[in-house]
Protein backbone atom coordinates (compact mmCIF):
# COMPACT_ATOMS: atom_id res chain seq x y z
CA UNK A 1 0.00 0.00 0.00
CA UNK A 2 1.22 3.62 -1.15
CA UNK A 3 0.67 6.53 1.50
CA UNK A 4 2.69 9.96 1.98
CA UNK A 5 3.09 10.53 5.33
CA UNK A 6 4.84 13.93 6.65
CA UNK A 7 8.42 12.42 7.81
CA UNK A 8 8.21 14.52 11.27
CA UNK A 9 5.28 12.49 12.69
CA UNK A 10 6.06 11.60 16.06
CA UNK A 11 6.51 8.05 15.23
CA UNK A 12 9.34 8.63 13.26
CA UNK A 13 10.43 11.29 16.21
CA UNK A 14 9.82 10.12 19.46
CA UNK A 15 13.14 8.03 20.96
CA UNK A 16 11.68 5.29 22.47
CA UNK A 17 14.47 4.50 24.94
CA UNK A 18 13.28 7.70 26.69
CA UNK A 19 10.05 6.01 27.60
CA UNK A 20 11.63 3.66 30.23
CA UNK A 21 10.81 6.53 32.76
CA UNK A 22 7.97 7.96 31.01
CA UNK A 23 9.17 11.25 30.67
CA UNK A 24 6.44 11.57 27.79
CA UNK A 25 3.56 10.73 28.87
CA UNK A 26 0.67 8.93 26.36
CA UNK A 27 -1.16 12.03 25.93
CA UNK A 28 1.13 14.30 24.98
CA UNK A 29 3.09 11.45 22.73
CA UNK A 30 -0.45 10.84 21.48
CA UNK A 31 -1.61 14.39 20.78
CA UNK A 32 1.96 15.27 18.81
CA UNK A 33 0.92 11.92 16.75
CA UNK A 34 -2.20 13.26 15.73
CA UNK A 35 -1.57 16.50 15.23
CA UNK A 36 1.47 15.88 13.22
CA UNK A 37 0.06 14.14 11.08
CA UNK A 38 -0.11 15.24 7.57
CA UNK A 39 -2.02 11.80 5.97
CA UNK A 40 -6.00 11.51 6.29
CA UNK A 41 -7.89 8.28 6.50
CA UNK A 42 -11.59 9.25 4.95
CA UNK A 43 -11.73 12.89 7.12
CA UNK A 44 -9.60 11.75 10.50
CA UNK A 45 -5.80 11.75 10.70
CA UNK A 46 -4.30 8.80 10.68
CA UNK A 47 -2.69 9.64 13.77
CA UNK A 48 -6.17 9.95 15.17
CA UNK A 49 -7.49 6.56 13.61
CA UNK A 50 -4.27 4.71 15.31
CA UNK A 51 -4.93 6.24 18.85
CA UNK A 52 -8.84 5.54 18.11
CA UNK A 53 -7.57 1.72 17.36
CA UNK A 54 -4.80 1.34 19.74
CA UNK A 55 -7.19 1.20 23.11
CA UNK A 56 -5.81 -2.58 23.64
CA UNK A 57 -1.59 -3.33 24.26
CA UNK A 58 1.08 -1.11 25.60
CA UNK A 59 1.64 2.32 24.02
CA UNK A 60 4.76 2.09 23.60
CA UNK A 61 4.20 -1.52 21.50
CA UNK A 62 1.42 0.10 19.26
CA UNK A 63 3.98 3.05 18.19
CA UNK A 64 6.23 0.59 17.51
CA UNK A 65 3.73 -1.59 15.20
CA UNK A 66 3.37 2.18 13.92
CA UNK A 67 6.50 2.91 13.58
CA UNK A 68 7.65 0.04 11.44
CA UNK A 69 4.82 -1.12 9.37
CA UNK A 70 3.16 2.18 9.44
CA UNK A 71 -0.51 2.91 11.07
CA UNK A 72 -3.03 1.09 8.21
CA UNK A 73 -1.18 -2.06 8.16
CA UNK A 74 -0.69 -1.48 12.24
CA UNK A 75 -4.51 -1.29 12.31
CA UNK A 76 -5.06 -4.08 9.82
CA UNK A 77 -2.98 -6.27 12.60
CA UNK A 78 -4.73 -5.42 15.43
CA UNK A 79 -8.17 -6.57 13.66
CA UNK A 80 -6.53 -9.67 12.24
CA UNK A 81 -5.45 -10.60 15.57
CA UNK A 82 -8.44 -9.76 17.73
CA UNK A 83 -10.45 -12.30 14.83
CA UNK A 84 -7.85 -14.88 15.27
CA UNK A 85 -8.27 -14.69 19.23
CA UNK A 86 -12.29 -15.64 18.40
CA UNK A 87 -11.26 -18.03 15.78
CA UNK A 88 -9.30 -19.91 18.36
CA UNK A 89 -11.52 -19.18 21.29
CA UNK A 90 -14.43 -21.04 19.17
CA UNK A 91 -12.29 -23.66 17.73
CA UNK A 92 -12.67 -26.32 20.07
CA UNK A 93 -8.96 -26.73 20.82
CA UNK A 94 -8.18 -26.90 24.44
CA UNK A 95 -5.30 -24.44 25.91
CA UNK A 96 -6.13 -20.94 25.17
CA UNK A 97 -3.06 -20.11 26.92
CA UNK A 98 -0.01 -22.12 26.31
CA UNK A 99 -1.84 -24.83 24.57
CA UNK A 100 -3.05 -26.19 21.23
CA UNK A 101 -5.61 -22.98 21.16
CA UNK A 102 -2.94 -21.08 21.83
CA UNK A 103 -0.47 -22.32 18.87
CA UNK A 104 -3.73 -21.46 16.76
CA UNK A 105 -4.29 -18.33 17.18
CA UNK A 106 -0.91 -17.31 16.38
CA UNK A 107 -0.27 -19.46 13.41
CA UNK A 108 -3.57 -18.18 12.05
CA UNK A 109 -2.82 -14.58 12.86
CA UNK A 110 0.67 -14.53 11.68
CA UNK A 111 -0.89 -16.32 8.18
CA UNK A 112 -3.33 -13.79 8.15
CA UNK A 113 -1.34 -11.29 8.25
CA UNK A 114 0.98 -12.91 5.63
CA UNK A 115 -1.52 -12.75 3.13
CA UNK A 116 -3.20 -9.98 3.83
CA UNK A 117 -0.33 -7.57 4.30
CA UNK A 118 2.78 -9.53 3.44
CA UNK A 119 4.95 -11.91 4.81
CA UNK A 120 7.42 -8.60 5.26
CA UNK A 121 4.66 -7.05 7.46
CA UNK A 122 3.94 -10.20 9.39
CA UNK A 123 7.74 -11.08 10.42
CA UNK A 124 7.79 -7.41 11.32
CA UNK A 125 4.61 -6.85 13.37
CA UNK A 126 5.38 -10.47 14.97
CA UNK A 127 8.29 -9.86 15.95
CA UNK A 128 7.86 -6.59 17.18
CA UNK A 129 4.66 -7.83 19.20
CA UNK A 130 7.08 -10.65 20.83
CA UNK A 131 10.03 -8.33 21.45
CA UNK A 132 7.38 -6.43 24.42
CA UNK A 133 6.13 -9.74 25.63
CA UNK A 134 6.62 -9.47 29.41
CA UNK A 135 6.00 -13.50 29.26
CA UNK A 136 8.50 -16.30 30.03
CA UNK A 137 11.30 -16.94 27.49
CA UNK A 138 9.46 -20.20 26.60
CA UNK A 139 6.62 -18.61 25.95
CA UNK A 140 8.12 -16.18 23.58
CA UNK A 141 9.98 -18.97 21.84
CA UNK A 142 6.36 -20.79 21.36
CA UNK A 143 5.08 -17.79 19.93
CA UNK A 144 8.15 -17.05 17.73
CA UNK A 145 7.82 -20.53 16.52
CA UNK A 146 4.48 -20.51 15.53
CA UNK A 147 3.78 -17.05 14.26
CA UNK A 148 7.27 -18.46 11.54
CA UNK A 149 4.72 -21.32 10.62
CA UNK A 150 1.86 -19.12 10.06
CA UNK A 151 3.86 -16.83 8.09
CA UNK A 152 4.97 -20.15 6.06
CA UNK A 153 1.03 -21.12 5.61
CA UNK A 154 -0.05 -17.41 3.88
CA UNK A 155 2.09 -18.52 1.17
CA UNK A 156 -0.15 -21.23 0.50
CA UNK A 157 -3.13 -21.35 -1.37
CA UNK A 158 -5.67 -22.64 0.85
CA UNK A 159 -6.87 -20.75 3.77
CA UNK A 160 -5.08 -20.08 7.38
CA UNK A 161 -7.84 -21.77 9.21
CA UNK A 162 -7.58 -24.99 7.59
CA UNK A 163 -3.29 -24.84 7.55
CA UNK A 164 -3.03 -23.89 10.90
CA UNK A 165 -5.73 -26.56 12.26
CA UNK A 166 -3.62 -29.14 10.18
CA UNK A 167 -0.34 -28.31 11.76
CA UNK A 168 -2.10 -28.49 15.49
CA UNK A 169 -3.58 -32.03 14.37
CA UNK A 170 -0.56 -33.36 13.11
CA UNK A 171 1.51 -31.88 15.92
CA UNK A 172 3.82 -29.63 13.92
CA UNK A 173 2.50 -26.54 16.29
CA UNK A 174 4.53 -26.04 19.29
CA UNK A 175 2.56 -25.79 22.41
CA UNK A 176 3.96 -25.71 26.07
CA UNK A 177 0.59 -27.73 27.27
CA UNK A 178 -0.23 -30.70 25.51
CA UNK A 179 -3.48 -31.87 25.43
CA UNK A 180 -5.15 -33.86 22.25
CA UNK A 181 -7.40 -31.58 19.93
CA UNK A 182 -11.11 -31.74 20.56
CA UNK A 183 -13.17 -32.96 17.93
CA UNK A 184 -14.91 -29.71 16.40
């Protein structure tokens, strides 16, 4: 996707090291985002559509996602993921955290992602989204692991429900809970 975007949005501006103590706090990094903003989304800035969208996850994460995949496909993430979260919450697979659910959910989202926005996008939002995980280093290798598979899966032609439900059936998915899939 092709957007011109003025090169002094905060974004772009903002160091995040200097977040560690806050010294910028979200509304004032939020309002410079907006109001530096130079590229409009239907009548709202796209700095406003990105704080409108960015409710859920740390701030300093979502200017990140920002930051290197810029705010549309950012946005386009968040609503992939919060459909693969459902997906996998109505799957039937057992483990919704650490388990075969689990494994789902990123696989699909990471697939998602690969064909909606590029594999590119997808290594970049994934990796970005596991470099703030505050989880265990297991956890984050799990994660790793399986959002690399999904990626693999958008390259195919069929869709990233039915790869990614393969892989967990045949056991390719890693999960830190094992448990056998339920029968949908």
């Amino acid at each position: 996707m092709n957007y011109s975007i003025n090169n002094t949005l905060a974004f772009n501006s903002i160091d995040m090291s200097h977040l560690n103590g806050w010294q910028m706090s979200f509304e004032s990094a939020a309002s410079n985002f907006i109001s530096n903003s130079s590229f409009t989304f239907g009548n709202k800035p796209v700095g406003a559509l990105a704080y409108e969208n960015y409710q859920v996850g740390s701030f300093r994460e979502n200017m990140a996602h920002i930051g290197n995949v810029g705010p549309l496909d950012a946005i386009k993430a968040k609503n992939i993921a919060k459909e693969s979260l459902s997906n996998a919450q109505n799957s039937g697979l057992s483990g919704v955290h650490n388990g075969a659910a689990d494994a789902y959910r990123h696989c699909q989202w990471s697939c998602e992602m690969g064909k909606q926005l590029g594999v590119d996008q997808a290594s970049k939002i994934g990796g970005t989204h596991e470099s703030y995980s505050k989880g265990p280093v297991n956890e984050i290798y799990m994660d790793t692991y399986n959002n690399a598979l999904g990626r693999q899966m958008s390259l195919r032609p069929e869709g990233c429900k039915v790869n990614c439900m393969k892989l967990v059936e045949k056991g390719v998915l890693f999960q830190l809970e094992i448990a056998k899939p339920k029968k949908r």
